[in-house]
C-alpha atoms as a PDB file:
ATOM      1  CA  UNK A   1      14.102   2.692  13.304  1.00  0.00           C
ATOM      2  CA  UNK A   2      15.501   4.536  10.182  1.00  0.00           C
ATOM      3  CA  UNK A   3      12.220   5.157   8.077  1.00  0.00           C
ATOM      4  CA  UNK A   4      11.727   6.246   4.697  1.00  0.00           C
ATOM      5  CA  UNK A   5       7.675   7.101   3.567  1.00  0.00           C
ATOM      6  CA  UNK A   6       7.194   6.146   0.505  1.00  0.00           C
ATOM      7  CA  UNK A   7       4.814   8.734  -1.535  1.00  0.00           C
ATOM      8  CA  UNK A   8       3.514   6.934  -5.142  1.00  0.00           C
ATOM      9  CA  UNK A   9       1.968   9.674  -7.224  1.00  0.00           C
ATOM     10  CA  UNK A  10       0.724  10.656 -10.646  1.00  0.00           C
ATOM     11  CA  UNK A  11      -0.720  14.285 -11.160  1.00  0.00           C
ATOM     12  CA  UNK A  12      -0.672  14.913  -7.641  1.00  0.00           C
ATOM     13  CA  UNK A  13       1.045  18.669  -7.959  1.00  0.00           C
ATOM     14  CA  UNK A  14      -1.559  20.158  -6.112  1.00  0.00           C
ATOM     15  CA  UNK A  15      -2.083  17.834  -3.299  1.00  0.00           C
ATOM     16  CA  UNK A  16       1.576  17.295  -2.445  1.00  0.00           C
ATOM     17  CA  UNK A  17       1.989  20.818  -0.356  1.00  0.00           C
ATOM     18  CA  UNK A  18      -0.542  19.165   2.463  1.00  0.00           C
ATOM     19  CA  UNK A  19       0.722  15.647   2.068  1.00  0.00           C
ATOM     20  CA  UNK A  20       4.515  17.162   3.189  1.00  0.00           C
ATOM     21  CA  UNK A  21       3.013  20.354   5.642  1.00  0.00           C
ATOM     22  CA  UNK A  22       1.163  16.529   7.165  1.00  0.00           C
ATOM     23  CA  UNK A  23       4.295  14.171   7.075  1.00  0.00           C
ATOM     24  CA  UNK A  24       6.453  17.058   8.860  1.00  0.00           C
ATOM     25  CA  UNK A  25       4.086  17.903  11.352  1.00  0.00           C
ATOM     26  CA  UNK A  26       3.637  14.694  12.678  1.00  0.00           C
ATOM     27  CA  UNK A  27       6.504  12.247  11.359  1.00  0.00           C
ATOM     28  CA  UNK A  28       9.447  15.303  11.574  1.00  0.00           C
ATOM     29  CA  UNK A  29      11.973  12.278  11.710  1.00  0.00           C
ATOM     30  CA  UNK A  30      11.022  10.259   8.738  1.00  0.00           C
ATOM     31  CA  UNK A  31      12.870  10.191   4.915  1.00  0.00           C
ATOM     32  CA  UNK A  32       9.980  11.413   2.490  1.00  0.00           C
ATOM     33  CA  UNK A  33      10.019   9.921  -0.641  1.00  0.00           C
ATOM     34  CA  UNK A  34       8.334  11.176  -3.810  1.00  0.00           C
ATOM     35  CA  UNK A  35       7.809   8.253  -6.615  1.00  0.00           C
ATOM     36  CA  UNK A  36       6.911  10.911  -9.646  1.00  0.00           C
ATOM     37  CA  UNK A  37       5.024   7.927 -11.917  1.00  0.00           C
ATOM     38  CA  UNK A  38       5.134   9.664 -15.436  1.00  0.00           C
ATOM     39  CA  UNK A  39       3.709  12.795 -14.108  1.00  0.00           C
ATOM     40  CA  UNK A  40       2.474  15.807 -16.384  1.00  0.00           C
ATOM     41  CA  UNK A  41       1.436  18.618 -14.225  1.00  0.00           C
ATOM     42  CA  UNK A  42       5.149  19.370 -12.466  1.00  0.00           C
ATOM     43  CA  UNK A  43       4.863  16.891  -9.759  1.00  0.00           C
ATOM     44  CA  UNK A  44       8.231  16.454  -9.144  1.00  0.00           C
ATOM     45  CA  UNK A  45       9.090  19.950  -9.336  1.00  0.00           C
ATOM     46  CA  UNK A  46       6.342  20.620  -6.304  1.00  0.00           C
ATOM     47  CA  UNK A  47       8.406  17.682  -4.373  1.00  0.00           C
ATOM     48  CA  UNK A  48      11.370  19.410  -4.836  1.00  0.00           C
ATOM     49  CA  UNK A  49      10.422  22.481  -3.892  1.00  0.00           C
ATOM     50  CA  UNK A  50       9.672  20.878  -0.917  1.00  0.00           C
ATOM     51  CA  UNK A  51      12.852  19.735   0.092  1.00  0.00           C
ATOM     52  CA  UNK A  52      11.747  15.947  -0.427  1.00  0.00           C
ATOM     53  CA  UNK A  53      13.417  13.385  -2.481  1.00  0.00           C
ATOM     54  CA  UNK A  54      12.265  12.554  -6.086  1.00  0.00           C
ATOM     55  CA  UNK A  55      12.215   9.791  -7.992  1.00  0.00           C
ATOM     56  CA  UNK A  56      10.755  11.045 -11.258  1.00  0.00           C
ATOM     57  CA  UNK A  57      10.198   7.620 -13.714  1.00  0.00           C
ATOM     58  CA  UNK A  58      10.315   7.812 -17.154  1.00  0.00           C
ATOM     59  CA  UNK A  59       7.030   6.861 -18.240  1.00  0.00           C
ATOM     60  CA  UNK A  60       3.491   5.824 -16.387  1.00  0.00           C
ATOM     61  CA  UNK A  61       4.051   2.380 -14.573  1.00  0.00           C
ATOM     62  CA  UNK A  62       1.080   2.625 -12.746  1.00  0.00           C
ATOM     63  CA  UNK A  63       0.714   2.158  -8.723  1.00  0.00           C
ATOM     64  CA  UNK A  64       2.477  -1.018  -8.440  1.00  0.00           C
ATOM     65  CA  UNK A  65       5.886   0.020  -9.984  1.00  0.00           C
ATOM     66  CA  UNK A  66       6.059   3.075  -8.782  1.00  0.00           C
ATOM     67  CA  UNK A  67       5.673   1.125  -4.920  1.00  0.00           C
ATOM     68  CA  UNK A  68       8.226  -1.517  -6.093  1.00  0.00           C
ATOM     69  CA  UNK A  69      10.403   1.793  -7.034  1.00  0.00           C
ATOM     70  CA  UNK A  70       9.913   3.376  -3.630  1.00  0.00           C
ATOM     71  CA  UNK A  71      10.433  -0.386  -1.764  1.00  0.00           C
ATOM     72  CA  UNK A  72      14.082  -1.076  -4.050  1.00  0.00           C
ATOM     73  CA  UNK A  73      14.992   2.711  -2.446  1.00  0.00           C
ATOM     74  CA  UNK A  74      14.585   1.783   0.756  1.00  0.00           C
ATOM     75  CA  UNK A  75      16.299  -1.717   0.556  1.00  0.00           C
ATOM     76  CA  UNK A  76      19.042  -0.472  -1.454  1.00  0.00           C
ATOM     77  CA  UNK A  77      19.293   2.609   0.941  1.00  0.00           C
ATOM     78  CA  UNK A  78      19.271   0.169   4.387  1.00  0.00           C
ATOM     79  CA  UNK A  79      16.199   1.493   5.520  1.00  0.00           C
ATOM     80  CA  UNK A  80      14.771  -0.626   8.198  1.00  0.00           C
ATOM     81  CA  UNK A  81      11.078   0.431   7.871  1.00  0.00           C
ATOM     82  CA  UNK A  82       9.014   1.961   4.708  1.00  0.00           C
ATOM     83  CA  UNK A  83       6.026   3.326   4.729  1.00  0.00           C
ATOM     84  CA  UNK A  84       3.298   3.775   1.867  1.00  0.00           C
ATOM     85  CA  UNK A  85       1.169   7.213   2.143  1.00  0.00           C
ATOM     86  CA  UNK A  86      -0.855   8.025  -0.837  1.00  0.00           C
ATOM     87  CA  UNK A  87      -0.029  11.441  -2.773  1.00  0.00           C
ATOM     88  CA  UNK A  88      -3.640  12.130  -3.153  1.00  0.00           C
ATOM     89  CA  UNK A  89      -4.127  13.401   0.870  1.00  0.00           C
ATOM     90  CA  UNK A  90      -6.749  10.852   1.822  1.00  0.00           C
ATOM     91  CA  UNK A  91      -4.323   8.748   4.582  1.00  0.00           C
ATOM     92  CA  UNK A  92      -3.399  11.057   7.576  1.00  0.00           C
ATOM     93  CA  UNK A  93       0.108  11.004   8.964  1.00  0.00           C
ATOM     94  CA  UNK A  94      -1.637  11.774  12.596  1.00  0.00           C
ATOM     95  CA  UNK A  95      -2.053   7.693  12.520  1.00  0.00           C
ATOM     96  CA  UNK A  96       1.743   7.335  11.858  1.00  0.00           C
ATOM     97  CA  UNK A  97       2.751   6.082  15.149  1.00  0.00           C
ATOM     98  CA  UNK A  98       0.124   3.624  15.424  1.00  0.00           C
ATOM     99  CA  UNK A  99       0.896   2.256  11.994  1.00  0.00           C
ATOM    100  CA  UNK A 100       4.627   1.530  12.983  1.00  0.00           C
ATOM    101  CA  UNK A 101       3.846   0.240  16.460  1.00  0.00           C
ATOM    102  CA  UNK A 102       3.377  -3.632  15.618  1.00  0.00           C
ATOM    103  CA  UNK A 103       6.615  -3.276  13.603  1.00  0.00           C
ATOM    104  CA  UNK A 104       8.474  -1.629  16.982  1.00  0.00           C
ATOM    105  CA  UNK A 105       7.567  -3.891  18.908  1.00  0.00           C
ATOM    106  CA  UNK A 106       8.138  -6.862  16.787  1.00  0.00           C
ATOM    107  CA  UNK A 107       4.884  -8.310  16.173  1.00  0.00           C
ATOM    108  CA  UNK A 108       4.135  -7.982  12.816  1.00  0.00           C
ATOM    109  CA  UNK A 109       6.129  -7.472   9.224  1.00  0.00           C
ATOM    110  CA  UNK A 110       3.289  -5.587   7.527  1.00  0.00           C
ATOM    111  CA  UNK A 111       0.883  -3.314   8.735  1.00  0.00           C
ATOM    112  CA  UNK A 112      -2.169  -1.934   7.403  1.00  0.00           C
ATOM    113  CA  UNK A 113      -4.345   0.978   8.308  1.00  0.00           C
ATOM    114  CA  UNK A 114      -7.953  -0.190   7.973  1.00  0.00           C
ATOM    115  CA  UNK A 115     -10.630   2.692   7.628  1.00  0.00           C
ATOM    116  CA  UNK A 116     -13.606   0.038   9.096  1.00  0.00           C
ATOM    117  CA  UNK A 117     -11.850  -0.680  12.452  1.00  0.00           C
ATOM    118  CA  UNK A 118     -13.496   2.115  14.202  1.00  0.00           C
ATOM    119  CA  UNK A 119     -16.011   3.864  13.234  1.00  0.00           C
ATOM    120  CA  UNK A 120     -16.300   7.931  10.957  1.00  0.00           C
ATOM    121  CA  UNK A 121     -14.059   8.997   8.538  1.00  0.00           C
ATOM    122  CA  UNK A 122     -13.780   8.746   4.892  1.00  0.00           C
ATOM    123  CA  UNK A 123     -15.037   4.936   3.375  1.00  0.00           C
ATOM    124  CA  UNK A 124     -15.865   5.227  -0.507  1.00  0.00           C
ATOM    125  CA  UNK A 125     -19.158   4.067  -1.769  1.00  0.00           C
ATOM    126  CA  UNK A 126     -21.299   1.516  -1.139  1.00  0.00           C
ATOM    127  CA  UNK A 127     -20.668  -0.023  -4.209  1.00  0.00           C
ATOM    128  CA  UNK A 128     -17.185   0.235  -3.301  1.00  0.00           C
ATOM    129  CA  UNK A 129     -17.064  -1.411  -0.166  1.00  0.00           C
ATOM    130  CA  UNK A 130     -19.042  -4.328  -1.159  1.00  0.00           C
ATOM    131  CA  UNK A 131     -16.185  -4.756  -3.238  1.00  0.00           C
ATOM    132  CA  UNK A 132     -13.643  -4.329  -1.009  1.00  0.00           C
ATOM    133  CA  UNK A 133     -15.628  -7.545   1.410  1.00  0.00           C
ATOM    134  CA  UNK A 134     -15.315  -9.597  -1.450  1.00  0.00           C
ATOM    135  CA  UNK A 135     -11.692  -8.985  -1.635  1.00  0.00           C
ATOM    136  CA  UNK A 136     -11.327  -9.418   1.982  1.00  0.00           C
ATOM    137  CA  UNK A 137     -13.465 -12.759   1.889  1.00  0.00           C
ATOM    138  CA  UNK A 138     -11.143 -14.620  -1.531  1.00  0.00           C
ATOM    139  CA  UNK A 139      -7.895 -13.212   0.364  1.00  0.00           C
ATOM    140  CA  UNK A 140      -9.146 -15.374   3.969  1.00  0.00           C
ATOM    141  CA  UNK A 141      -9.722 -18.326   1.381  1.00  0.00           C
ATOM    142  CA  UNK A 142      -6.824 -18.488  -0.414  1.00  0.00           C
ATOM    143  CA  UNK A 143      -4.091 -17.314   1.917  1.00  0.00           C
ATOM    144  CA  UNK A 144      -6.125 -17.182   5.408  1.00  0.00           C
ATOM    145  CA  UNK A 145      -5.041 -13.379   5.556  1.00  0.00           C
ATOM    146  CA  UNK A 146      -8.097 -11.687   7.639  1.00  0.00           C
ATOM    147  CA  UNK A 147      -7.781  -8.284   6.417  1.00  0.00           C
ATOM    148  CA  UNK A 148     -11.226  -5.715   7.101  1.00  0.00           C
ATOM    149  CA  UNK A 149      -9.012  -3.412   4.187  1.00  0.00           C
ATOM    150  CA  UNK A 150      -7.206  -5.247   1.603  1.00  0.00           C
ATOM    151  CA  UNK A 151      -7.764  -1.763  -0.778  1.00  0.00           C
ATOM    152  CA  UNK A 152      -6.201   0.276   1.506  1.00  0.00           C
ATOM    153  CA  UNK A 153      -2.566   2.106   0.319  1.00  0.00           C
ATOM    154  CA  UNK A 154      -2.332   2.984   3.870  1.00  0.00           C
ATOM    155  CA  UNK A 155       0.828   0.423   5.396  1.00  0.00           C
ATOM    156  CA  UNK A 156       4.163   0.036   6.342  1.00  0.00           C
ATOM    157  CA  UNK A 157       6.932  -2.664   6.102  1.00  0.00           C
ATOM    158  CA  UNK A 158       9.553  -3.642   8.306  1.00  0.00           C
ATOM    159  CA  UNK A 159      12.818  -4.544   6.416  1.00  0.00           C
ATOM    160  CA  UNK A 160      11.825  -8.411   5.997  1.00  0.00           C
ATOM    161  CA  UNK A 161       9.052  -7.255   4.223  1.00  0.00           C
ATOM    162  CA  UNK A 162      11.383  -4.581   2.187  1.00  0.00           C
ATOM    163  CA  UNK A 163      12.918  -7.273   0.763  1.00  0.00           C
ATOM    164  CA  UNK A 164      10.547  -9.157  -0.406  1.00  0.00           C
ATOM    165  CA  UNK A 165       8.703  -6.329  -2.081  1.00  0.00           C
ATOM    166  CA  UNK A 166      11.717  -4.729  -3.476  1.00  0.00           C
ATOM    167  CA  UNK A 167      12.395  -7.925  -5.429  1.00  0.00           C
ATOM    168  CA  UNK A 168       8.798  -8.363  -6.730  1.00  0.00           C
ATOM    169  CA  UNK A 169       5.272  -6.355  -5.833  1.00  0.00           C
ATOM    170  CA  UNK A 170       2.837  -6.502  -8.037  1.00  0.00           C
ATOM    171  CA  UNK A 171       1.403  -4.069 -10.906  1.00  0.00           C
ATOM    172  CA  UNK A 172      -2.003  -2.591 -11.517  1.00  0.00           C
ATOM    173  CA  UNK A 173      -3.547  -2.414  -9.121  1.00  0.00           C
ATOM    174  CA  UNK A 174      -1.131  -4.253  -6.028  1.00  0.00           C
ATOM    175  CA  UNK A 175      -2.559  -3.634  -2.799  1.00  0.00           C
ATOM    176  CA  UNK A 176      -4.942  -6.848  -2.447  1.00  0.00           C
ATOM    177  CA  UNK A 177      -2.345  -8.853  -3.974  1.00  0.00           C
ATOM    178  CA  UNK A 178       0.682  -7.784  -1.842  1.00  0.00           C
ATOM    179  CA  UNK A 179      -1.242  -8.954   0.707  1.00  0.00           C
ATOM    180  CA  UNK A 180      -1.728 -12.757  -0.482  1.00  0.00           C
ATOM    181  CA  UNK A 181       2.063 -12.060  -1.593  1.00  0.00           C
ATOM    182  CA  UNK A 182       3.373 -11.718   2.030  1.00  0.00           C
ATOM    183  CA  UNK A 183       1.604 -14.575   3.239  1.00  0.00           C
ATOM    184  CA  UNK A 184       2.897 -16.561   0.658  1.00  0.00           C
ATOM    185  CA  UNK A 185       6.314 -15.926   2.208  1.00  0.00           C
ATOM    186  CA  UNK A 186       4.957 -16.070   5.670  1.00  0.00           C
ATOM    187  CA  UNK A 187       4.965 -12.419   6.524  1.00  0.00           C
ATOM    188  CA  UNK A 188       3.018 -11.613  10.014  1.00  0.00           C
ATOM    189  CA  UNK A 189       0.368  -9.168   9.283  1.00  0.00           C
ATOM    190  CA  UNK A 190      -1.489  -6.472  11.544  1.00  0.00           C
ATOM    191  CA  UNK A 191      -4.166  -4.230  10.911  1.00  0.00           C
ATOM    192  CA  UNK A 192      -4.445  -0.846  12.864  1.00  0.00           C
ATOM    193  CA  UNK A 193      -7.746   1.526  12.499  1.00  0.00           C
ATOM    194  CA  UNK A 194      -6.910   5.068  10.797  1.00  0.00           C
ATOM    195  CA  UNK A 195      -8.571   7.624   9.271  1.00  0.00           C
ATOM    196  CA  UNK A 196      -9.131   8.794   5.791  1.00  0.00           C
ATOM    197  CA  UNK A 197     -10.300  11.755   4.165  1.00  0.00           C
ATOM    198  CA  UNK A 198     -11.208  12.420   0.160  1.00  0.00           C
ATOM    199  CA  UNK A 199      -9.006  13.512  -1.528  1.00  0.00           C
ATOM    200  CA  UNK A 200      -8.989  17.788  -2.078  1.00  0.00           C
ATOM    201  CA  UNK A 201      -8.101  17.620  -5.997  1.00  0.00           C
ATOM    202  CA  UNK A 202      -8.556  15.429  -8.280  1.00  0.00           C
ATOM    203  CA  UNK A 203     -10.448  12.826  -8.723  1.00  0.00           C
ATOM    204  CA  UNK A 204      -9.216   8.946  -8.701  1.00  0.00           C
ATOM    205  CA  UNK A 205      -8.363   7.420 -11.639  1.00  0.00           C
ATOM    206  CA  UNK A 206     -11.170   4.128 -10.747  1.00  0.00           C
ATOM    207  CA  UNK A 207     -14.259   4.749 -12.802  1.00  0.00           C
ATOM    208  CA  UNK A 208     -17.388   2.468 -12.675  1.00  0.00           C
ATOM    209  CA  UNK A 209     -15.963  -0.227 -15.450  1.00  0.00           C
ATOM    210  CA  UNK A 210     -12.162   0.202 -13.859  1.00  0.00           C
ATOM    211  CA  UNK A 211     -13.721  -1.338 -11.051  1.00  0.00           C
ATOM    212  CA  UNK A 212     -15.459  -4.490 -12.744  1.00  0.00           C
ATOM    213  CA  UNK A 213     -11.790  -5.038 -14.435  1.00  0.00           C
ATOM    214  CA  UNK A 214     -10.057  -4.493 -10.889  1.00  0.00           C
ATOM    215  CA  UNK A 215     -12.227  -7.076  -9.336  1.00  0.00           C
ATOM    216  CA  UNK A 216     -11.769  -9.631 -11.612  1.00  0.00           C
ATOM    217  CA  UNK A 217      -8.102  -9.203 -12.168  1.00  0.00           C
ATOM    218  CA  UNK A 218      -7.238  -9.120  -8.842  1.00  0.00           C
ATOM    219  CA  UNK A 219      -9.543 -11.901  -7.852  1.00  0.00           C
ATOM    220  CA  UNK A 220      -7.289 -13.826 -10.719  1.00  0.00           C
ATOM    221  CA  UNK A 221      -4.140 -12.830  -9.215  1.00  0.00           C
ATOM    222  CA  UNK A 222      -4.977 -13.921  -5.926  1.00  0.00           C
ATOM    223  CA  UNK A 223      -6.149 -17.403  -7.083  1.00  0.00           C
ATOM    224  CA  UNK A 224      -3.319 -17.869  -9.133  1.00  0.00           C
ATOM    225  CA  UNK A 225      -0.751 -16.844  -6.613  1.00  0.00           C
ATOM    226  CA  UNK A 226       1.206 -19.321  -4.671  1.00  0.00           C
ATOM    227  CA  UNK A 227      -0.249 -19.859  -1.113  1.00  0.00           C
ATOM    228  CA  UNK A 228      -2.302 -21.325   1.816  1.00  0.00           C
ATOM    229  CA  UNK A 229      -5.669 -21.459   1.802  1.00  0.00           C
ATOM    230  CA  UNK A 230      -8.454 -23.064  -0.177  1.00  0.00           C
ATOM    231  CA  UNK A 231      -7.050 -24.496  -3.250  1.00  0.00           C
ATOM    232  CA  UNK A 232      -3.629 -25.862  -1.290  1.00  0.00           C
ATOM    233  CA  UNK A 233      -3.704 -29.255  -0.605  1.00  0.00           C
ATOM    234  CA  UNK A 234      -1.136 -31.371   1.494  1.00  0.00           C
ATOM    235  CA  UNK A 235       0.728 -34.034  -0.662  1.00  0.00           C
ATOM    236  CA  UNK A 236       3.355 -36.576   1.586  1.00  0.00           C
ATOM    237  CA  UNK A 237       2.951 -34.072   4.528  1.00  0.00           C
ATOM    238  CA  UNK A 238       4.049 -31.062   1.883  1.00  0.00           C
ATOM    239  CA  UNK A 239       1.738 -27.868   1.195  1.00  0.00           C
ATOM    240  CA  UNK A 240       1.074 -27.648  -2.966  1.00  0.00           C
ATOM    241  CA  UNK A 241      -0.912 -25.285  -4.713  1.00  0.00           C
ATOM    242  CA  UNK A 242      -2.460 -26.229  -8.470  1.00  0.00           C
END
């Protein structure tokens, strides 16, 4: 399968060196791409350096458009697989192969890499993951997707999926979302269990009140988003949502 990884990231100058020494080490066969999203520390001059290719965007989009970007790359470039990998170092390449397995073999469209499938590695705070259950529990209700890690940036996407997230993937803060997204168009997921580490530099951009608004947002979204699940009701034999 031709694959291009996807790399979304913002002031991630320092971290990239790893994320690339990572990605050749283990995925040597893999298109890397670097989604620059506004950068201000030289970003996409460190991906360049590199030898990886750069897609520097004009201004901050946050996460979600600088995915989309990565995702109309690969469909526009006929790549049949893409893969999201964080520029901050937390998701290890190492789990690659797993990741892309249930797309190999044809049983699945997305996959996910879910840190609380097994057990050690990196998994936020408490406060943090009692968040990310409550995601996990309005995502079962309105779409039925049974995700352990609807947070995690951590996935791949088989060219199906491309498609559909090339033409619309959602902003802010998409990962939850994309999720209730590709059920909505009937998508087969998969979860695999992976590793993460924290991040070496930096420090993430989700602050105490950031999360309160990501919650609620997302939990918005979701509801909001056409679907199966909770609030879909059957009408003359036909699935409608309100």
């Amino acid at each position: 399968m031709r694959t291009l990884v996807i790399v979304p990231a913002f002031n991630e100058a320092k971290n990239l060196p790893n994320v690339a020494r990572a990605l050749r080490a283990h995925a040597p066969g893999v298109d890397v791409c670097v989604v620059d999203d506004g950068s201000t520390d030289g970003t996409s001059e460190v991906a360049a350096s590199l030898g990886l290719t750069v897609l520097r965007l004009p201004a901050n989009l946050g996460i979600g458009g600088a995915v989309q970007t990565g995702y109309l790359f690969a469909r526009d470039r006929g790549y049949d697989v893409a893969v999201q990998i964080d520029g901050d170092g937390q998701h290890d390449p190492s789990h690659l192969a797993q990741v892309l397995a249930p797309l190999s073999d044809g049983s699945a469209d997305v996959v996910i890499g879910s840190r609380f499938l097994e057990a050690g590695g990196f998994k936020s705070t408490a406060a943090r993951r009692a968040g990310i259950r409550y995601l996990a529990w309005i995502l079962r209700l309105r779409s039925g997707a049974r995700v352990t890690d609807p947070t995690s940036g951590f996935r791949a996407a088989n060219r199906r999926a491309i498609e559909v997230f090339a033409r619309h993937y959602p902003s802010d803060y998409p990962e939850p979302e994309a999720i209730a997204l590709a059920t909505s168009h009937q998508l087969r997921l998969r979860e695999v269990p992976v590793r993460m580490t924290e991040r070496e530099h930096g420090q993430s951009s989700i602050t105490a009140l950031r999360t309160l608004y990501y919650l609620v947002k997302v939990s918005l979204a979701i509801l909001i988003l056409p679907g199966r699940g909770l609030f879909t009701r059957r009408v003359h034999g036909a699935e409608v949502s309100p």
